[in-house]
Protein backbone atom coordinates (compact mmCIF):
# COMPACT_ATOMS: atom_id res chain seq x y z
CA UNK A 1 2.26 6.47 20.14
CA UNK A 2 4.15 9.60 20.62
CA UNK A 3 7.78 9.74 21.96
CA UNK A 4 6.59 9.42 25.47
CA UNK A 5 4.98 6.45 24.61
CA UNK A 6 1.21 8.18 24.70
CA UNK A 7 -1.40 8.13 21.89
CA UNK A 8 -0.49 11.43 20.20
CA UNK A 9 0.68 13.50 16.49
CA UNK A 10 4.46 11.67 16.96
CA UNK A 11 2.69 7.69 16.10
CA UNK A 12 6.05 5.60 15.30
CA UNK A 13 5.16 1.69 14.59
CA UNK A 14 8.88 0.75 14.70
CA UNK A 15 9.98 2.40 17.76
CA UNK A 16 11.89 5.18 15.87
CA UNK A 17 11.04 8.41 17.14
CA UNK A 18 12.77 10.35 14.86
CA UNK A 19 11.52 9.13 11.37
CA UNK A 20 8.23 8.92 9.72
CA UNK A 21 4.90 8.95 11.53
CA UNK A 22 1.52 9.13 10.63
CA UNK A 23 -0.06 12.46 12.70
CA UNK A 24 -3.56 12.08 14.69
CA UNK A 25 -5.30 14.15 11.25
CA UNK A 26 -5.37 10.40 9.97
CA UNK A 27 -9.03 9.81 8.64
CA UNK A 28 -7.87 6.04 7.47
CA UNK A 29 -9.30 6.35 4.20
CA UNK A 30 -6.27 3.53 2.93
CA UNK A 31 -5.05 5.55 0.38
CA UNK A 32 -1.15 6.01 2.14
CA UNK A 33 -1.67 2.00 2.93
CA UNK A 34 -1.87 1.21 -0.54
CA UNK A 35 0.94 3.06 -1.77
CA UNK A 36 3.26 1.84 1.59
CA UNK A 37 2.66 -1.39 1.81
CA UNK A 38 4.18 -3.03 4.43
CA UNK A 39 5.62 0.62 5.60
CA UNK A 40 2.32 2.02 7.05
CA UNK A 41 -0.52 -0.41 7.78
CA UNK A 42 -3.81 -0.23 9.80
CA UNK A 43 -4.09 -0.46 13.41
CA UNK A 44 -6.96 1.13 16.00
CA UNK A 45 -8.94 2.31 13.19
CA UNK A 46 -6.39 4.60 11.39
CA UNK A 47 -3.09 4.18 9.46
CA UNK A 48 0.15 3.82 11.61
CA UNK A 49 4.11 3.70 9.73
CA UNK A 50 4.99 0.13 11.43
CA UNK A 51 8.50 0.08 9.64
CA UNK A 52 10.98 2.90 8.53
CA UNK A 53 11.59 2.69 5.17
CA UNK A 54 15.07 0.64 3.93
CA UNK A 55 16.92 2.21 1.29
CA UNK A 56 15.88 4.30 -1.65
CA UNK A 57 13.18 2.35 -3.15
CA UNK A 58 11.26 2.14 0.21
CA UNK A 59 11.58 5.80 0.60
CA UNK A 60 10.21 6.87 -2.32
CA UNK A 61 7.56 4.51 -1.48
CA UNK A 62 6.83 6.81 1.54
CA UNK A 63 6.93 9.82 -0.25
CA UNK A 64 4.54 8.74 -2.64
CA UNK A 65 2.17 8.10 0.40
CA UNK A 66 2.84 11.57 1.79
CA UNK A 67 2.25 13.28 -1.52
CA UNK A 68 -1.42 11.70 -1.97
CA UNK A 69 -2.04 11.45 2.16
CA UNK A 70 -5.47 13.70 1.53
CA UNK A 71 -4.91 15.20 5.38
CA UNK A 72 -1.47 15.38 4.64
CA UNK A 73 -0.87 13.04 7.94
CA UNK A 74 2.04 10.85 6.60
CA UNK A 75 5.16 13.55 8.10
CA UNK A 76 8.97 13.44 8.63
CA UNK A 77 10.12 15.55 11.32
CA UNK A 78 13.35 16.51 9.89
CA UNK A 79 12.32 16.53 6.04
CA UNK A 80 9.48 18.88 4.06
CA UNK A 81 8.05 17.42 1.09
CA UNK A 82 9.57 19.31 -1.12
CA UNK A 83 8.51 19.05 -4.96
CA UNK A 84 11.34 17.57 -6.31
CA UNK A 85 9.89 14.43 -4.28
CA UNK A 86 6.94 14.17 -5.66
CA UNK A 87 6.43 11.36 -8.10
CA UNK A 88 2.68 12.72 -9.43
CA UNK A 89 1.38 11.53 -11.64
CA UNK A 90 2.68 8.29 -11.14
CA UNK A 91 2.71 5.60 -13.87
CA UNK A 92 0.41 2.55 -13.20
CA UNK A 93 2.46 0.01 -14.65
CA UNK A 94 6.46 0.91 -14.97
CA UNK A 95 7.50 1.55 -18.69
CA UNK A 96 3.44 1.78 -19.53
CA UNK A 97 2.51 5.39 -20.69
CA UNK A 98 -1.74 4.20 -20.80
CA UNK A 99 -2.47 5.17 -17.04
CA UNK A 100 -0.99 7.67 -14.34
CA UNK A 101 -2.28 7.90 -10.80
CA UNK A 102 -2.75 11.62 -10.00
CA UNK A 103 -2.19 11.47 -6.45
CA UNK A 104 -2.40 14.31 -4.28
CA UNK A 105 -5.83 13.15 -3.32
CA UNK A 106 -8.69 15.42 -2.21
CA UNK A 107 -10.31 15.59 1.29
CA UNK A 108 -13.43 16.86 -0.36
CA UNK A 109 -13.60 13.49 -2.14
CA UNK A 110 -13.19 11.49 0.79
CA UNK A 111 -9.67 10.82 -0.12
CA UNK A 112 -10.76 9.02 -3.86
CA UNK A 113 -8.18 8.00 -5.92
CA UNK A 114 -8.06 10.05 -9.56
CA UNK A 115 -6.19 8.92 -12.56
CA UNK A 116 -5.12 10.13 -16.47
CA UNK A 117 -6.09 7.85 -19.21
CA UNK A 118 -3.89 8.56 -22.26
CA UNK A 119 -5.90 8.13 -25.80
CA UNK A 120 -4.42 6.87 -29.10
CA UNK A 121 -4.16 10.63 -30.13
CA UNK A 122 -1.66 11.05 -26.71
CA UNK A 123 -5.05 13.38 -25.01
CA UNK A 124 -5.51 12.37 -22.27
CA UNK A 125 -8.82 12.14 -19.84
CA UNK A 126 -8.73 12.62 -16.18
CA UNK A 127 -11.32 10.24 -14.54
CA UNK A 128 -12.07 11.65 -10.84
CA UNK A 129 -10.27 14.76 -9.58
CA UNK A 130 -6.95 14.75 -7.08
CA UNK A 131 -7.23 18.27 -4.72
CA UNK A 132 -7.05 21.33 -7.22
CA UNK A 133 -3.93 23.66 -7.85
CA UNK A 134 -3.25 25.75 -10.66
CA UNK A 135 0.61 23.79 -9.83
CA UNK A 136 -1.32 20.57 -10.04
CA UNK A 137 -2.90 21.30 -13.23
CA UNK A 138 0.12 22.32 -15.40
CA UNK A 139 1.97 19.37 -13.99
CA UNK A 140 -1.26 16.96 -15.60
CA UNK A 141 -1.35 18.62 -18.76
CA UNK A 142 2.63 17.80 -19.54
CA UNK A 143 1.54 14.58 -20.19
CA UNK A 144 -0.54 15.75 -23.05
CA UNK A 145 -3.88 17.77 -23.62
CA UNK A 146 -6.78 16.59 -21.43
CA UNK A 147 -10.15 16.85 -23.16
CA UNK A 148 -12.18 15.62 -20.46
CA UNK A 149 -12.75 15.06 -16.95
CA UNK A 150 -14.94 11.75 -16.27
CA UNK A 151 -16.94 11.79 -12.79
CA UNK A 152 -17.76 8.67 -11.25
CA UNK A 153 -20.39 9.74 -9.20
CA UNK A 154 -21.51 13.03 -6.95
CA UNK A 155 -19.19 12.23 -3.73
CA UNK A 156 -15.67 12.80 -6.43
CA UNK A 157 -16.93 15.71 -7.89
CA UNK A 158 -15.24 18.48 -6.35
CA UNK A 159 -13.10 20.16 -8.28
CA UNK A 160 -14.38 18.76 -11.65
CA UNK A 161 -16.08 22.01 -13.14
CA UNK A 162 -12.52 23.83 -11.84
CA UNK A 163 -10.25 21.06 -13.90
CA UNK A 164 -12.10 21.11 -16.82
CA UNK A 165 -12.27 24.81 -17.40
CA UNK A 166 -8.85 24.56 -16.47
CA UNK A 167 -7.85 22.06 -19.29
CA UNK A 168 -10.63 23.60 -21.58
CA UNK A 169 -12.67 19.86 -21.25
CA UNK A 170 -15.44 18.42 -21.47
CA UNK A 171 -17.09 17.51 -17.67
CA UNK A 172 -19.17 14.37 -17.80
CA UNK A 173 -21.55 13.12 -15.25
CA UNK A 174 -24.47 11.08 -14.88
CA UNK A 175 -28.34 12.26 -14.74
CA UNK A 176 -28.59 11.14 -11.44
CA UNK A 177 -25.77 12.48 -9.31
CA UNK A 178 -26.36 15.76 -11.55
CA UNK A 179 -26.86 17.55 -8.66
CA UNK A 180 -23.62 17.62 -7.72
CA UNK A 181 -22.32 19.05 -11.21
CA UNK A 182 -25.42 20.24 -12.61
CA UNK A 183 -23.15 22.46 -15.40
CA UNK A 184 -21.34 19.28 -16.47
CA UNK A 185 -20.87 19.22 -20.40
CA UNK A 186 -21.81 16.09 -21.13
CA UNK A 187 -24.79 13.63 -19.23
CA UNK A 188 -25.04 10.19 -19.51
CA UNK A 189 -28.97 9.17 -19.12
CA UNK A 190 -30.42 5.79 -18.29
CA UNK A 191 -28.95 2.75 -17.44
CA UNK A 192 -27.28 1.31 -20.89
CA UNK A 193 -24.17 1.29 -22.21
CA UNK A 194 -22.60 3.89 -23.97
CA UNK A 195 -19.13 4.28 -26.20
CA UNK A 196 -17.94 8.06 -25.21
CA UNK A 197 -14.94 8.05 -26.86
CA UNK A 198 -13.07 5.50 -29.38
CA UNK A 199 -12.10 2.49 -26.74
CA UNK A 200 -13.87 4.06 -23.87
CA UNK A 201 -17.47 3.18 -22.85
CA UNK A 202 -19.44 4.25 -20.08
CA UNK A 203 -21.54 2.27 -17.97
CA UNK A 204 -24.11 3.65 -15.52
CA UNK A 205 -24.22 1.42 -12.17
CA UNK A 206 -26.77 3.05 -9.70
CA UNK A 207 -25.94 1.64 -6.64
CA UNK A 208 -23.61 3.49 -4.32
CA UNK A 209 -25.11 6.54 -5.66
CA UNK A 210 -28.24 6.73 -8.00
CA UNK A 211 -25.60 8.24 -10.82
CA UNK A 212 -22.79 6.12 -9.73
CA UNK A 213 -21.09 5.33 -13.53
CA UNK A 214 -18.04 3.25 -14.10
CA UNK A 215 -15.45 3.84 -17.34
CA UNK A 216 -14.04 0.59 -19.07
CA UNK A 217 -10.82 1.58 -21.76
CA UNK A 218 -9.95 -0.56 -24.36
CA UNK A 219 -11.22 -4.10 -22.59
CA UNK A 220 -8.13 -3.11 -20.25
CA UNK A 221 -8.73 -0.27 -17.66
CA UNK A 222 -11.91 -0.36 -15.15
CA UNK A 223 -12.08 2.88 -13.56
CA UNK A 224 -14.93 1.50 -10.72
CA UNK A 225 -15.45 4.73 -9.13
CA UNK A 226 -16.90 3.46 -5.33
CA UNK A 227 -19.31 0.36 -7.11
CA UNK A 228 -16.45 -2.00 -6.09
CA UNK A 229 -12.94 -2.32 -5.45
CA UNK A 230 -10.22 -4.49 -4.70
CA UNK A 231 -9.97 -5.90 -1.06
CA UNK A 232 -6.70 -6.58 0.59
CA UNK A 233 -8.53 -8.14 3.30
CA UNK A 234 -10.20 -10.72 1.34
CA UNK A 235 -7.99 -10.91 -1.54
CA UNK A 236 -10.90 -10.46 -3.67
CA UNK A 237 -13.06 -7.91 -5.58
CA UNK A 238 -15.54 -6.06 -2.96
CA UNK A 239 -18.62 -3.87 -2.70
CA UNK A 240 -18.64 -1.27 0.19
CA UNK A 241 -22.29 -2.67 1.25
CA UNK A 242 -21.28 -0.40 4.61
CA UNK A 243 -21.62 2.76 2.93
CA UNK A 244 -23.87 2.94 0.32
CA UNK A 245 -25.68 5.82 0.04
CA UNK A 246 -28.21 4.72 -2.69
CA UNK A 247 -29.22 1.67 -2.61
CA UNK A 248 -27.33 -1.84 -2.03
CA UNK A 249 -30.57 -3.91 -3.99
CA UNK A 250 -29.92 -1.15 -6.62
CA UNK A 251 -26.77 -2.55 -6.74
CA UNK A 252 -27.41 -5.75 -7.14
CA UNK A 253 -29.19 -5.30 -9.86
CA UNK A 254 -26.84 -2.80 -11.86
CA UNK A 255 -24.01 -5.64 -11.65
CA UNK A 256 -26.48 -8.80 -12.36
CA UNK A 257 -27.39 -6.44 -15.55
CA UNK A 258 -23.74 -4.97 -16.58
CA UNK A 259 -20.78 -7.92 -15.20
CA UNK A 260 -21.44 -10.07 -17.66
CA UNK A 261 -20.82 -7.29 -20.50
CA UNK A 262 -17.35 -6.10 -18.58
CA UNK A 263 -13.64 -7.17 -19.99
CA UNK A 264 -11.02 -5.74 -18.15
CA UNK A 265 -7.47 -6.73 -16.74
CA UNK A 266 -6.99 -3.56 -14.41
CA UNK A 267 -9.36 -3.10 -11.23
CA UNK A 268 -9.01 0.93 -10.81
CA UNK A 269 -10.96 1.89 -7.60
CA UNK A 270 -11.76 5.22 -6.18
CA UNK A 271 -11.92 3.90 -2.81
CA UNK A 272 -9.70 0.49 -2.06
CA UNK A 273 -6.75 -0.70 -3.85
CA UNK A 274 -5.93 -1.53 -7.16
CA UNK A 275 -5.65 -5.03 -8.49
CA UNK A 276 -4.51 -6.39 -12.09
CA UNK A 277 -5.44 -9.75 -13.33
CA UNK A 278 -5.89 -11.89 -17.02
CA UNK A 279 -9.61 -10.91 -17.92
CA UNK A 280 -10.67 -14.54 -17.30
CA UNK A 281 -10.02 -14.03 -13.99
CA UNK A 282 -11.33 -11.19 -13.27
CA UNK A 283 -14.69 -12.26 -15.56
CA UNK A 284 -14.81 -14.90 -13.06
CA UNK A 285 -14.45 -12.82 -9.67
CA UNK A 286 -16.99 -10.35 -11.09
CA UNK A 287 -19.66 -13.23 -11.62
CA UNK A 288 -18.56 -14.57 -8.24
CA UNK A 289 -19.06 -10.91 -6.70
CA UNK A 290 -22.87 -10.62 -8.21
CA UNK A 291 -23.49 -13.76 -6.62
CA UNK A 292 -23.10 -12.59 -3.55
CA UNK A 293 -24.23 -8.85 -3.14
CA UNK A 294 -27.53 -10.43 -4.01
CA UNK A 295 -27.85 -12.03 -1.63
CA UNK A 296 -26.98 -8.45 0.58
CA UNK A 297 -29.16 -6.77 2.85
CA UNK A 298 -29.55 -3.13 3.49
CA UNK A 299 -27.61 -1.76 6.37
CA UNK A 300 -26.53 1.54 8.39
CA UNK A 301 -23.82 3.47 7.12
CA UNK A 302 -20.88 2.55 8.96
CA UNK A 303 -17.39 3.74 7.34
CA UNK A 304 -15.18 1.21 10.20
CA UNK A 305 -16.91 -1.78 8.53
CA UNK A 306 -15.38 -1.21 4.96
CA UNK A 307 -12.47 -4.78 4.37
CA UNK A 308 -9.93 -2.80 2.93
């Protein structure tokens, strides 16, 4: 609600109408919710900030919402977001140098997620793209050299051609979302299993997309693209049945052929949040998962119906 109380740009969850507020350009694609949690939440189909932030460790919680916030909706009245704020990229795991979160995510990738995947030889690889800026870029490549920018699938490919030439990478893709980067470097073909780089294998999982691909590092790191994520909602590992654009038997069958091959500790989603758990665990909840989306149905495209 605004400060007269009215459905509006000022939308305060705490009553506080002169701190943070999430502004009516909100497309509730989750992304600020995962980074705020408990700060901003979900309510009427869009993100709201239900509780100023407490102290300097909340704050920079915020900021790190308003710095990937894809429509740039999470806003202070009285404060810019000024660069010395921004905490991009963002280590995944404090004190861990293996993964960054790019933030500073894209509206012409729905809002996806994007990350940096350092290498043995410190090179990195970007996997998915964050919105482009020459700024952007030469903040990335501190980290170390990036040799190649990994697409998921077609809907995260803007910006990936721009990146690469950028970073002077390689731009890989599969044969069937090729379409959408049809002067990608590298294609992956068929539907097996292949080692890309030392630690790094690809593994094409039509589904959400005919050329939807997911990247597994070092029996650590699953970078899922949109195939499945982790759902607050059910505490659990989910498939966005709601909006798949392929095919959801498709699906079924990539993951009935592929889960059983997968190791991994960290859940790294495009869309949905991020979950880490012992592999056995997560061995377990990805058996449990193809269990069930086989027993899914086709359905209408319907973005509200997505458990984050």
């Amino acid at each position: 609600m605004n400060q007269d109380g009215n459905t509006g740009d000022g939308v305060h969850g705490d009553g506080d109408a002169g701190g943070w507020y999430v502004d009516d350009r909100c497309t509730n694609c989750d992304v600020a919710r995962q980074l705020a949690p408990g700060l901003i939440e979900e309510a009427g189909g869009r993100s709201m900030v239900v509780r100023q932030p407490r102290g300097e460790a909340e704050e920079r919680l915020v900021y790190a919402a308003a710095f990937a916030c894809p429509s740039r909706s999470v806003r202070h009245p009285s404060r810019r977001l000024e660069a010395v704020r921004d905490p991009y990229p963002l280590p995944l795991d404090a004190g861990d140098d293996a993964v960054h979160l790019c933030g500073h995510n894209s509206p012409h990738t729905a809002g996806a997620n994007s990350f940096l995947l350092r290498r043995p030889s410190g090179a990195r690889m970007m996997i998915d793209t964050p919105r482009w800026s020459e700024a952007l870029a030469t903040r990335y490549e501190r980290l170390g050299p990036i040799t190649d920018v990994l697409l998921t699938h077609r809907d995260h490919a803007a910006h990936g051609r721009r990146y690469a030439d950028r970073f002077g990478a390689r731009l890989w893709i599969h044969e069937g979302d090729l379409e959408a980067a049809p002067d990608a470097d590298r294609v992956l073909r068929g539907t097996e299993t292949v080692e890309i780089a030392e630690g790094v294998h690809a593994h094409p999982l039509p589904g959400h997309t005919r050329g939807s691909v997911l990247y597994v590092a070092d029996e650590r790191y699953c970078f899922s693209g949109d195939s499945f994520y982790w759902s607050r909602t059910t505490d659990d590992i989910e498939v966005a049945d709601s909006v798949t654009w392929y095919s959801i038997t498709e699906l079924a069958a990539s993951l009935a052929r592929t889960a059983g091959r997968l190791r991994f500790e960290w859940l790294l989603a495009g869309h949905g949040d991020r979950k880490r758990l012992p592999a056995p665990q997560m061995a377990q909840r990805m058996r449990q998962l193809t269990a069930r989306v086989r027993e899914l149905r086709p359905r209408p495209v319907d973005f509200t119906a997505v458990r984050w």
